[in-house]
N, C-alpha and C. Protein backbone atom coordinates (compact mmCIF):
# COMPACT_ATOMS: atom_id res chain seq x y z
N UNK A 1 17.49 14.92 -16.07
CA UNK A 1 17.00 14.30 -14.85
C UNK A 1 16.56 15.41 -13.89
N UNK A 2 15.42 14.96 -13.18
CA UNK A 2 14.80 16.46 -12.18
C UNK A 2 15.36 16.03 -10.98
N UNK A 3 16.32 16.98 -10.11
CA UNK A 3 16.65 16.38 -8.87
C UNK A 3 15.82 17.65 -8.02
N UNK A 4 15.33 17.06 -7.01
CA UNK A 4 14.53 17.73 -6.07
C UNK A 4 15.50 17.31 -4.13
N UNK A 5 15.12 18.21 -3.49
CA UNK A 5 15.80 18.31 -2.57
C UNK A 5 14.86 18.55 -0.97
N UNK A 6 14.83 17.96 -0.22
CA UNK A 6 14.34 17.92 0.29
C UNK A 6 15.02 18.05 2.06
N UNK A 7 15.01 19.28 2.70
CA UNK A 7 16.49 19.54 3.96
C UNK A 7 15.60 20.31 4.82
N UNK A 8 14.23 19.63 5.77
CA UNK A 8 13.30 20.27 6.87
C UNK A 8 14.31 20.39 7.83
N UNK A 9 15.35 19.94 7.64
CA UNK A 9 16.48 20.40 9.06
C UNK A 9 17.63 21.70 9.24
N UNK A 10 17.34 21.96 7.70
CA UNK A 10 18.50 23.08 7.07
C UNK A 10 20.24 22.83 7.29
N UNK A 11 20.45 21.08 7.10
CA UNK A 11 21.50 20.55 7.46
C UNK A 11 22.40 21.02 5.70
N UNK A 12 24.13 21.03 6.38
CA UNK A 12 24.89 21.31 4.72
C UNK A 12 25.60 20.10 5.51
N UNK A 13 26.41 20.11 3.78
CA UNK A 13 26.99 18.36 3.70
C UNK A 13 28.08 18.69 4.51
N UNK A 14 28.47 19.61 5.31
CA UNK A 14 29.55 19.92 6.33
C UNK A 14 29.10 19.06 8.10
N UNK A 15 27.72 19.19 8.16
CA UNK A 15 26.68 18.50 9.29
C UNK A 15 26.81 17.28 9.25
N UNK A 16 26.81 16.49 7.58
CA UNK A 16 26.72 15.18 7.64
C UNK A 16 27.79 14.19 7.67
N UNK A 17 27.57 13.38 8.96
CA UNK A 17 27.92 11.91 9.25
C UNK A 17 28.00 11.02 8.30
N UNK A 18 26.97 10.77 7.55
CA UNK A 18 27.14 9.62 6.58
C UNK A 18 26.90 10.25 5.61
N UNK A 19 26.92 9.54 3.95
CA UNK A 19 26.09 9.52 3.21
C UNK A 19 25.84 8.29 2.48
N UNK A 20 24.58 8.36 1.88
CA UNK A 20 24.04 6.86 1.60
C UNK A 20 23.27 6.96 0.40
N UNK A 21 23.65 6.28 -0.72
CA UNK A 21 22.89 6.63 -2.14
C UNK A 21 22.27 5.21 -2.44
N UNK A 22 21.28 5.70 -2.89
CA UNK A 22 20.60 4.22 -3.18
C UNK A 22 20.08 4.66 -4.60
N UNK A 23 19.39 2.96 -5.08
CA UNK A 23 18.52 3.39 -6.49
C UNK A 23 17.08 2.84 -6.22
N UNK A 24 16.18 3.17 -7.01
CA UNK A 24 14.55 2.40 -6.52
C UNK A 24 14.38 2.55 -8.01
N UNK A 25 13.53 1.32 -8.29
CA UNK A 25 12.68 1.27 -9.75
C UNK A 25 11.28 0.75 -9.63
N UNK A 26 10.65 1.85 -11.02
CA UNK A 26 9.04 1.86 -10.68
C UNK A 26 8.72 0.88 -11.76
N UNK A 27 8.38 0.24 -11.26
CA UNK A 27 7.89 -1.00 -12.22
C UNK A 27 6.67 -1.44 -12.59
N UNK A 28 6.65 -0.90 -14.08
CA UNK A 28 5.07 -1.27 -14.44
C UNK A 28 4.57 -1.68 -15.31
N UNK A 29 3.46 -2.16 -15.23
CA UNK A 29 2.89 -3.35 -16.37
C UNK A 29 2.07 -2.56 -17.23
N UNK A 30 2.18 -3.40 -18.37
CA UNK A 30 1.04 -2.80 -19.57
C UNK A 30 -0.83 -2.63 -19.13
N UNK A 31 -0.77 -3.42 -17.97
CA UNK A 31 -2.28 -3.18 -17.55
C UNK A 31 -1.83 -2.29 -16.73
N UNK A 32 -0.93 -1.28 -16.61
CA UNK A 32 -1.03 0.23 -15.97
C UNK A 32 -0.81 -0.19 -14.25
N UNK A 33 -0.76 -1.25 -14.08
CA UNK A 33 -0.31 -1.32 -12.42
C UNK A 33 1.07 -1.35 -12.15
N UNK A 34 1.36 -0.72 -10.92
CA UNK A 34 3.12 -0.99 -10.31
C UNK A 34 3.32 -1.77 -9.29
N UNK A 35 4.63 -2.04 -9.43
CA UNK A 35 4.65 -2.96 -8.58
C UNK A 35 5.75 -2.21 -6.80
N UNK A 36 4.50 -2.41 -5.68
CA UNK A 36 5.49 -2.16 -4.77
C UNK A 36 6.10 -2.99 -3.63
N UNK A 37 6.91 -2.88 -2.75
CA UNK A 37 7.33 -3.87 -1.93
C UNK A 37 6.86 -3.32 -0.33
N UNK A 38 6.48 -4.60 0.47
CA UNK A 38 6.09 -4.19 1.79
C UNK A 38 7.28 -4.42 2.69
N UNK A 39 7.47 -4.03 3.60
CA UNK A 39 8.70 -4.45 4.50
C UNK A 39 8.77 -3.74 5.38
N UNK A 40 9.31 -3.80 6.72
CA UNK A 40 9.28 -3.12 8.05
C UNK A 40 8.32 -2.20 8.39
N UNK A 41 7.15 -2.32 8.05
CA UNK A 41 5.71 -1.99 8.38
C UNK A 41 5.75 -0.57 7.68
N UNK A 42 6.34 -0.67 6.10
CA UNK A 42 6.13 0.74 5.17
C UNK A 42 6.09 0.04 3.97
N UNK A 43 5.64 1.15 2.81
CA UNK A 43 5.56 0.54 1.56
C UNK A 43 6.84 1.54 0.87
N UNK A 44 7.21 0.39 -0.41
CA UNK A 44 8.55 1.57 -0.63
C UNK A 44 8.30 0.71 -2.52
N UNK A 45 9.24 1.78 -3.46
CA UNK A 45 9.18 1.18 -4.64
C UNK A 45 10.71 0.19 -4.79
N UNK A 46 10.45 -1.24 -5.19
CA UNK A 46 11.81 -1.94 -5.26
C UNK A 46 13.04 -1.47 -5.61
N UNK A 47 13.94 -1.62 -4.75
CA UNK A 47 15.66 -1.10 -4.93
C UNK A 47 16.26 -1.16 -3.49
N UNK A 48 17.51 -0.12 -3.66
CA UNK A 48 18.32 -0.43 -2.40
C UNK A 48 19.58 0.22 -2.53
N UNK A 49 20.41 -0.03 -1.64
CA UNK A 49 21.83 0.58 -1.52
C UNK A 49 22.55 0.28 -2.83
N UNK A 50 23.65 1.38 -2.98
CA UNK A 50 24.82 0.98 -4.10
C UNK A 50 25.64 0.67 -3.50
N UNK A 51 26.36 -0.27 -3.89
CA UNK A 51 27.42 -0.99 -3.16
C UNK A 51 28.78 -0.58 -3.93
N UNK A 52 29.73 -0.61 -3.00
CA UNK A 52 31.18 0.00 -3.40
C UNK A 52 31.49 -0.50 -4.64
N UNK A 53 32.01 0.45 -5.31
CA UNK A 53 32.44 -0.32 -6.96
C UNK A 53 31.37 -0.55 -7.67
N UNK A 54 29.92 0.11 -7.66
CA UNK A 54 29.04 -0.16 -8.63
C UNK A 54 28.31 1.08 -9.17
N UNK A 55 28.35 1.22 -10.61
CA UNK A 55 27.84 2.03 -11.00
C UNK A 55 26.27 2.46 -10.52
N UNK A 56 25.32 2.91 -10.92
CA UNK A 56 24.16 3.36 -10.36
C UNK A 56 23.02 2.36 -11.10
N UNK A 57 23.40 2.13 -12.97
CA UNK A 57 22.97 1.57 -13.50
C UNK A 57 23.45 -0.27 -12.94
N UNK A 58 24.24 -0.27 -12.77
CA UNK A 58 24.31 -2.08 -11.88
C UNK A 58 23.83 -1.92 -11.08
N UNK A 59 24.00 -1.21 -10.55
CA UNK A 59 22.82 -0.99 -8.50
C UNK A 59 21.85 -1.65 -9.33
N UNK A 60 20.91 -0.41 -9.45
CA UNK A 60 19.29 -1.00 -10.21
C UNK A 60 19.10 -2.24 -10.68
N UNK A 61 19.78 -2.59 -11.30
CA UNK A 61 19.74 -3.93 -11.71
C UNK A 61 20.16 -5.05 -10.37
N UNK A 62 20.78 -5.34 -10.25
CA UNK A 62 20.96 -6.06 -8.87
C UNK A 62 19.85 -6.36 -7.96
N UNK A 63 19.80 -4.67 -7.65
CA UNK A 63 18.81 -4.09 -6.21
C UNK A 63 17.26 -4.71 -7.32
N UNK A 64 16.44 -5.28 -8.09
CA UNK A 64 15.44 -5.32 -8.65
C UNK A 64 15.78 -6.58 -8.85
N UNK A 65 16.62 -7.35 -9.16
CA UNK A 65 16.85 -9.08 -9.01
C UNK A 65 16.53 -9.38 -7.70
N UNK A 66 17.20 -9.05 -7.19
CA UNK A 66 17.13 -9.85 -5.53
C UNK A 66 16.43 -9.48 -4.66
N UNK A 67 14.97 -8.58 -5.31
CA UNK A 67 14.19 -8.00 -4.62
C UNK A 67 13.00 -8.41 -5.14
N UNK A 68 12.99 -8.88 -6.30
CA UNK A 68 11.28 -9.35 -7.24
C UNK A 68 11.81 -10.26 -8.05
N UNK A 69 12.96 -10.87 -7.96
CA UNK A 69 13.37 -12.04 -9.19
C UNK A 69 13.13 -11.68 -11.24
N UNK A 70 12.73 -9.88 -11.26
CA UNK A 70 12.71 -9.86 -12.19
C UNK A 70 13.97 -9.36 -12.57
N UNK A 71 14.42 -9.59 -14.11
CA UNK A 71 15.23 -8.85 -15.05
C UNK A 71 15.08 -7.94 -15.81
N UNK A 72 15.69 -6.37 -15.40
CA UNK A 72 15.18 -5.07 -15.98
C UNK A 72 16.62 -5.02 -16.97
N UNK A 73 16.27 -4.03 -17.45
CA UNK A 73 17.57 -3.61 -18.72
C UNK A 73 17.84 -2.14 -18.52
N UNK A 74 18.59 -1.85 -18.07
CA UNK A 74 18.64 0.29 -17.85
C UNK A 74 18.74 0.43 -19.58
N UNK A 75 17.47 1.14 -19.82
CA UNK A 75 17.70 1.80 -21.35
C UNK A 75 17.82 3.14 -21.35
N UNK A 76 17.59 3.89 -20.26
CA UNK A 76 17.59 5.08 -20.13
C UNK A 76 18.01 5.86 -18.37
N UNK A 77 18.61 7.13 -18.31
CA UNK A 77 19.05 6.95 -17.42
C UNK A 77 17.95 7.66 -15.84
N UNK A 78 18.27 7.94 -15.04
CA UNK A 78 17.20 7.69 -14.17
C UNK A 78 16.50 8.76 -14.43
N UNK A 79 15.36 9.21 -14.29
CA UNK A 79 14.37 10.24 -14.70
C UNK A 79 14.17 11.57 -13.97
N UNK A 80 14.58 10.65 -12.43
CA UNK A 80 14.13 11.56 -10.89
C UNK A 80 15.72 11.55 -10.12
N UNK A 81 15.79 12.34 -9.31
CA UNK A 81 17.01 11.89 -7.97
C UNK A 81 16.28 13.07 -6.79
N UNK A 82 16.10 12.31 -5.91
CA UNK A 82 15.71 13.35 -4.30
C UNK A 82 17.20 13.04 -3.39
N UNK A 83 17.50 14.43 -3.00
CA UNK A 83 18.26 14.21 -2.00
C UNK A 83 17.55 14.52 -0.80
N UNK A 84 17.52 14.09 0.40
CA UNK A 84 17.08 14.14 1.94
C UNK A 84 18.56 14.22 2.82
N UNK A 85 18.25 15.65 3.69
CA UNK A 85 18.86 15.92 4.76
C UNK A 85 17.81 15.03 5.98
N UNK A 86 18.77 14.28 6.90
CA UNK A 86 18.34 14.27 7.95
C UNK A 86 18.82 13.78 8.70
N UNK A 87 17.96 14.37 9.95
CA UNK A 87 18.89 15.11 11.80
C UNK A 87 19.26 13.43 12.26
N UNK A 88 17.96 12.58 12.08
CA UNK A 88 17.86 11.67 13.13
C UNK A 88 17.25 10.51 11.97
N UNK A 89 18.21 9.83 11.25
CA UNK A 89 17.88 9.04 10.13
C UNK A 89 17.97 7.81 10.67
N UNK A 90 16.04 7.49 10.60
CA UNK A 90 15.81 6.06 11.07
C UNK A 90 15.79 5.69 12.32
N UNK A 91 15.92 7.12 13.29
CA UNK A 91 16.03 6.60 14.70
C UNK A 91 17.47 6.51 15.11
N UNK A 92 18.50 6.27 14.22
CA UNK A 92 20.04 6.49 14.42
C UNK A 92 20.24 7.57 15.01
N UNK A 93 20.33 8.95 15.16
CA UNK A 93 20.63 10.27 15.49
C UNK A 93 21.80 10.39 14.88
N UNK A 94 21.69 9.58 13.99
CA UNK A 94 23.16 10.31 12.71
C UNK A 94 22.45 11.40 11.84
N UNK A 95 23.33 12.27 11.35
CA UNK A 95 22.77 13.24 10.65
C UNK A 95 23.08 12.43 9.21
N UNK A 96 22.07 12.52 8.43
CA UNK A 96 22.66 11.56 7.06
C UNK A 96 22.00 12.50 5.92
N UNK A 97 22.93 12.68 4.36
CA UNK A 97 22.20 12.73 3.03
C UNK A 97 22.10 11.55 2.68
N UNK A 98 20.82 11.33 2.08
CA UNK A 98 20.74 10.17 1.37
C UNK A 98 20.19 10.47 -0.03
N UNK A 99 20.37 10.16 -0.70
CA UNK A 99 20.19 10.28 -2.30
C UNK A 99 19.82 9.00 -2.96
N UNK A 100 18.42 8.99 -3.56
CA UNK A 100 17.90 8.07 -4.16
C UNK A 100 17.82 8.47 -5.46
N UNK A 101 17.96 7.63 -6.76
CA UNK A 101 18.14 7.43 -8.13
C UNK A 101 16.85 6.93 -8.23
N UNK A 102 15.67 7.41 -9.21
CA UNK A 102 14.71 6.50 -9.63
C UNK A 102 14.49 6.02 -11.18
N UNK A 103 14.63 4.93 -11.48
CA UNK A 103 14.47 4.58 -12.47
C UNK A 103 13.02 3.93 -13.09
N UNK A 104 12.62 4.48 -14.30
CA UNK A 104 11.36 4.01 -14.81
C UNK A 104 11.52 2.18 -15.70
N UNK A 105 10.90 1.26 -15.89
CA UNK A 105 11.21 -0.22 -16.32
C UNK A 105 9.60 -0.66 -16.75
N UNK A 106 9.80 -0.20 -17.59
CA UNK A 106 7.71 -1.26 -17.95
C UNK A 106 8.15 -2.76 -18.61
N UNK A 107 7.74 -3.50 -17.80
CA UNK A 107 7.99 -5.06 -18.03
C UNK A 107 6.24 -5.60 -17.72
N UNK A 108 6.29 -6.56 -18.33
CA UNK A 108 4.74 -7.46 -17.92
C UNK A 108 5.31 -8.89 -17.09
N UNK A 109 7.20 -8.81 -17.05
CA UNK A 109 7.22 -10.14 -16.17
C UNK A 109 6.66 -9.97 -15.06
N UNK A 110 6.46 -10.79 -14.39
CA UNK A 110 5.82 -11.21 -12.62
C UNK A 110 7.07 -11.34 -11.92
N UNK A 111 7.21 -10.83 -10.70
CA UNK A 111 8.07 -11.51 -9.50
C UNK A 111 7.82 -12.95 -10.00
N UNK A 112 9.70 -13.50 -9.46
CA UNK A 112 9.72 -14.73 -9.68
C UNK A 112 10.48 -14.88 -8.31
N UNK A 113 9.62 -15.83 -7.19
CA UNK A 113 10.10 -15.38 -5.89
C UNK A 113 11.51 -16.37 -5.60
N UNK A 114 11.73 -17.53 -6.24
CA UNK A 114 12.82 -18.18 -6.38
C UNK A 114 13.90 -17.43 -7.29
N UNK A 115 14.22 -16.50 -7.56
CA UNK A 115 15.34 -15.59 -7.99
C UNK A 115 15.71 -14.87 -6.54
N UNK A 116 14.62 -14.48 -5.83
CA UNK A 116 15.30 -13.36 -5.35
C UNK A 116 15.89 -13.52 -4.25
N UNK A 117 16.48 -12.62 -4.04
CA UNK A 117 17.94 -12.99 -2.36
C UNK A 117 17.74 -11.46 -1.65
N UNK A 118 17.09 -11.70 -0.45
CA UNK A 118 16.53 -11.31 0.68
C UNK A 118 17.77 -11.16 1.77
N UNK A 119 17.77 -9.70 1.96
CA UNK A 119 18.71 -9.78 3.06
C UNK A 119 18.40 -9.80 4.54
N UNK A 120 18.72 -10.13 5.46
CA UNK A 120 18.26 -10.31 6.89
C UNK A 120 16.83 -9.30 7.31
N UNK A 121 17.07 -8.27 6.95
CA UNK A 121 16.06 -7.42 7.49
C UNK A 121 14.73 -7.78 6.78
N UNK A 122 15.15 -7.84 5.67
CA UNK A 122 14.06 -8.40 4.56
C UNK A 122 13.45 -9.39 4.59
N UNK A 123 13.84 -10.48 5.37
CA UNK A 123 13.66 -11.41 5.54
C UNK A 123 12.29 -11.76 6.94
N UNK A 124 13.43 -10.84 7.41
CA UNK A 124 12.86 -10.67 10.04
C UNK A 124 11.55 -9.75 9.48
N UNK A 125 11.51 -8.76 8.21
CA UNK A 125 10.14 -8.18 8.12
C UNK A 125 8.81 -8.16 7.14
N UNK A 126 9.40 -9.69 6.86
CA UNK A 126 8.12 -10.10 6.09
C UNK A 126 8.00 -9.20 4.96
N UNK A 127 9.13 -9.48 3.87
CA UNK A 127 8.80 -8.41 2.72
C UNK A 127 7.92 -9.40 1.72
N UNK A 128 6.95 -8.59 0.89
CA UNK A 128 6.11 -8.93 0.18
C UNK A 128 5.93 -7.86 -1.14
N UNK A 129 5.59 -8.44 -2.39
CA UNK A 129 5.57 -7.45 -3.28
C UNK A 129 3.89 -7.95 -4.06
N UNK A 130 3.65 -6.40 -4.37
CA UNK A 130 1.94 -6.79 -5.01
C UNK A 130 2.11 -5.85 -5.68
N UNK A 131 0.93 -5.52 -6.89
CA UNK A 131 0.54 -4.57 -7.85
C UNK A 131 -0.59 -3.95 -7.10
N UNK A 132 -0.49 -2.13 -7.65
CA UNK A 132 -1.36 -1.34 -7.33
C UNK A 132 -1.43 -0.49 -8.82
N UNK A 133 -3.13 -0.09 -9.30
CA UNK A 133 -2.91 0.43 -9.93
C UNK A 133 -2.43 2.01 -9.92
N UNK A 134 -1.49 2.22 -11.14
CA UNK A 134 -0.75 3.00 -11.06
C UNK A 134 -1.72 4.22 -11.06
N UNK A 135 -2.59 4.71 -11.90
CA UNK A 135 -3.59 5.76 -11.68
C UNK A 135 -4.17 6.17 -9.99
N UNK A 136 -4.48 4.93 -9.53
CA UNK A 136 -4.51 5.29 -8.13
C UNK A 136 -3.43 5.01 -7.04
N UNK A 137 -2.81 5.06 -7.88
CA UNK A 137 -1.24 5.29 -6.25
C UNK A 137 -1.26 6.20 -5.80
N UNK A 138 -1.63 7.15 -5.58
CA UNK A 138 -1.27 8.74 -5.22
C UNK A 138 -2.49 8.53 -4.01
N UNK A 139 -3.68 8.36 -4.30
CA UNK A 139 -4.99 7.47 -3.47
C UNK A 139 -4.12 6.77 -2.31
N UNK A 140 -3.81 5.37 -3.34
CA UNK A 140 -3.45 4.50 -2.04
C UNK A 140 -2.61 5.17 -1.12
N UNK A 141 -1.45 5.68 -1.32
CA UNK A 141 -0.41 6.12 -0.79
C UNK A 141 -0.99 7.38 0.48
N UNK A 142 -1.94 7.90 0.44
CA UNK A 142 -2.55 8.79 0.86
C UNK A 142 -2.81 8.09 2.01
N UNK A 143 -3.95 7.16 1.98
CA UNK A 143 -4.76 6.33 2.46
C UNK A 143 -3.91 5.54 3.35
N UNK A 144 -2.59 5.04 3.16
CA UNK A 144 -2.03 3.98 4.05
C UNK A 144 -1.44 4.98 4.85
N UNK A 145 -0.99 6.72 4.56
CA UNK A 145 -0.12 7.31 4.87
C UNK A 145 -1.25 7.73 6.67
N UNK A 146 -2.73 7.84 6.04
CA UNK A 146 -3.55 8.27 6.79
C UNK A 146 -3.51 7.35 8.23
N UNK A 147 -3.28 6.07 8.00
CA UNK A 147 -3.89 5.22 8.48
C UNK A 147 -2.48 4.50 9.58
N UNK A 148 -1.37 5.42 9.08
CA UNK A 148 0.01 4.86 10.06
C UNK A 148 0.26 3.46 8.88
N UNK A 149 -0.35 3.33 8.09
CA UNK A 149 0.88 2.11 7.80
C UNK A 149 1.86 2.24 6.73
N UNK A 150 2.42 3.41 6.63
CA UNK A 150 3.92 3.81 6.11
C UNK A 150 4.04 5.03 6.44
N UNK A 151 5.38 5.29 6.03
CA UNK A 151 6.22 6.20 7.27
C UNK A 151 6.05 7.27 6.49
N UNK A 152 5.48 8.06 6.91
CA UNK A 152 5.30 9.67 6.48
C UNK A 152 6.29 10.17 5.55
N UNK A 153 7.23 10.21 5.73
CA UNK A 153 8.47 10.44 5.29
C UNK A 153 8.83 9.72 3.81
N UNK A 154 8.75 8.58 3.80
CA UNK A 154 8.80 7.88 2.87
C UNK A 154 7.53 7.65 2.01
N UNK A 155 6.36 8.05 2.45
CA UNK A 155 5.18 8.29 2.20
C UNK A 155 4.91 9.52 0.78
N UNK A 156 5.41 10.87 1.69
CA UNK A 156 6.33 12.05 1.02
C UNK A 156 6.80 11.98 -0.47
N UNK A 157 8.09 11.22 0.13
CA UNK A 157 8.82 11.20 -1.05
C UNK A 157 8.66 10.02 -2.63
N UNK A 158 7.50 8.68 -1.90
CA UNK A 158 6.61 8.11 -2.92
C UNK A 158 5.61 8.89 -3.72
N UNK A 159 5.04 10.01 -3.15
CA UNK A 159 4.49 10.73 -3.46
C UNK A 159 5.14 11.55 -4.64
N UNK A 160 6.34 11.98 -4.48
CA UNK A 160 6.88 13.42 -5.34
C UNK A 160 7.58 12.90 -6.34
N UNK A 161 7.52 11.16 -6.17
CA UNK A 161 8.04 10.25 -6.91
C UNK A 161 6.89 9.90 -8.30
N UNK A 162 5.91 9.82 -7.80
CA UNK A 162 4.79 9.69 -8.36
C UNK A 162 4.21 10.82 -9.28
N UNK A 163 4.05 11.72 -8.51
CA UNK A 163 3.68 13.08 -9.28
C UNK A 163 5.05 13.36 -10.47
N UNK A 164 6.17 13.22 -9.94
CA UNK A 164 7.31 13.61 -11.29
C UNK A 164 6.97 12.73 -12.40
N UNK A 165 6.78 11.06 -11.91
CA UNK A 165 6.59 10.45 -12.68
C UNK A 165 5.44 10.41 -14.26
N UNK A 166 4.60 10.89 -13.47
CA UNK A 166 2.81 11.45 -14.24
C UNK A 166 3.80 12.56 -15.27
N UNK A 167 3.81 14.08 -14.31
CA UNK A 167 4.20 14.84 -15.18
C UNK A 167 5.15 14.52 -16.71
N UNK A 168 6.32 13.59 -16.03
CA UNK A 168 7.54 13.39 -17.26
C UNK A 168 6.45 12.64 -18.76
N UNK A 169 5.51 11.41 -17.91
CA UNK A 169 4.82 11.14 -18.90
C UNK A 169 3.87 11.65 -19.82
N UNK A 170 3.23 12.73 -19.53
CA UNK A 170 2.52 13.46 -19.78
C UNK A 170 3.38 14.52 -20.62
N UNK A 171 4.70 15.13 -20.50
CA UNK A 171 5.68 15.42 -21.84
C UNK A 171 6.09 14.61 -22.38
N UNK A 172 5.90 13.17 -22.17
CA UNK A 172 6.32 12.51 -23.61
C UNK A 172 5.30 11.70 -24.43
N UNK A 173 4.12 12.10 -24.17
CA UNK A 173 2.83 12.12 -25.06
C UNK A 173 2.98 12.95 -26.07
């Protein structure tokens, strides 16, 4: 697994207040598109927090039910992990690591929007999920990043998400 690190604040885990691990999965179809989710005026790849008592591989699974109503299978274990230092996470002024798990899932199911279970925020911000093709994500992602409609930051790290992703595939050709 490639873990990459990412600390523009030069914070050590002695600084940090919280920490917060989540998982995200890139989900993609045989016609080469992924699938991403819209929500609180950013684009992000489907997933979410691990919850106490759950392995990383149940996260993913969970966090991808109740987020697109689909059913993934962990066959392999996550590909990517970024850790992020930061001063002022989310506007909190907590200093937080957060550590995201990314997992790869090629399925041709569709969101099935009656599966999924939406939590409050998700709900107050109009989350929505669509396909982009995967060849031009790096484009789109650019383009919305240009334009203010996702958060730089998270923009970033879709990005380094993307590029690992290409590369890993491109060694297993």
């Amino acid at each position: 697994m490639i873990s990459i690190e990412i600390n523009d604040n030069n914070l050590n885990d002695d600084d940090i207040e919280m920490f917060v691990t989540r998982v995200k999965g890139l989900i993609i179809n045989s016609r080469g598109k992924i699938l991403l989710a819209h929500n609180n005026n950013s684009y992000q790849f489907p997933g979410g927090h691990v919850e106490d008592n759950e392995s990383l591989d149940e996260s993913v699974v969970r966090e991808i039910k109740e987020e697109t109503g689909i059913k993934v299978e962990v066959t392999k274990e996550p590909f990517l992990v970024i850790t992020t230092y930061d001063n002022d996470y989310f506007g909190s002024s907590k200093k937080v690591r957060n550590r995201i798990y990314y997992y790869k899932f090629f399925t041709d199911d569709v969101p099935n929007l009656s599966e999924t279970h939406y939590d409050e925020l998700e709900l107050a911000t109009d989350f929505n999920l669509f396909y982009v093709n995967l060849n031009g994500l790096d484009d789109f992602l650019k383009k919305e990043m240009n334009c203010g409609n996702i958060d730089k930051c998270i923009g970033r790290e879709m990005l380094i998400v993307y590029d690992n992703y290409m590369k890993s595939e491109e060694i297993n050709l």
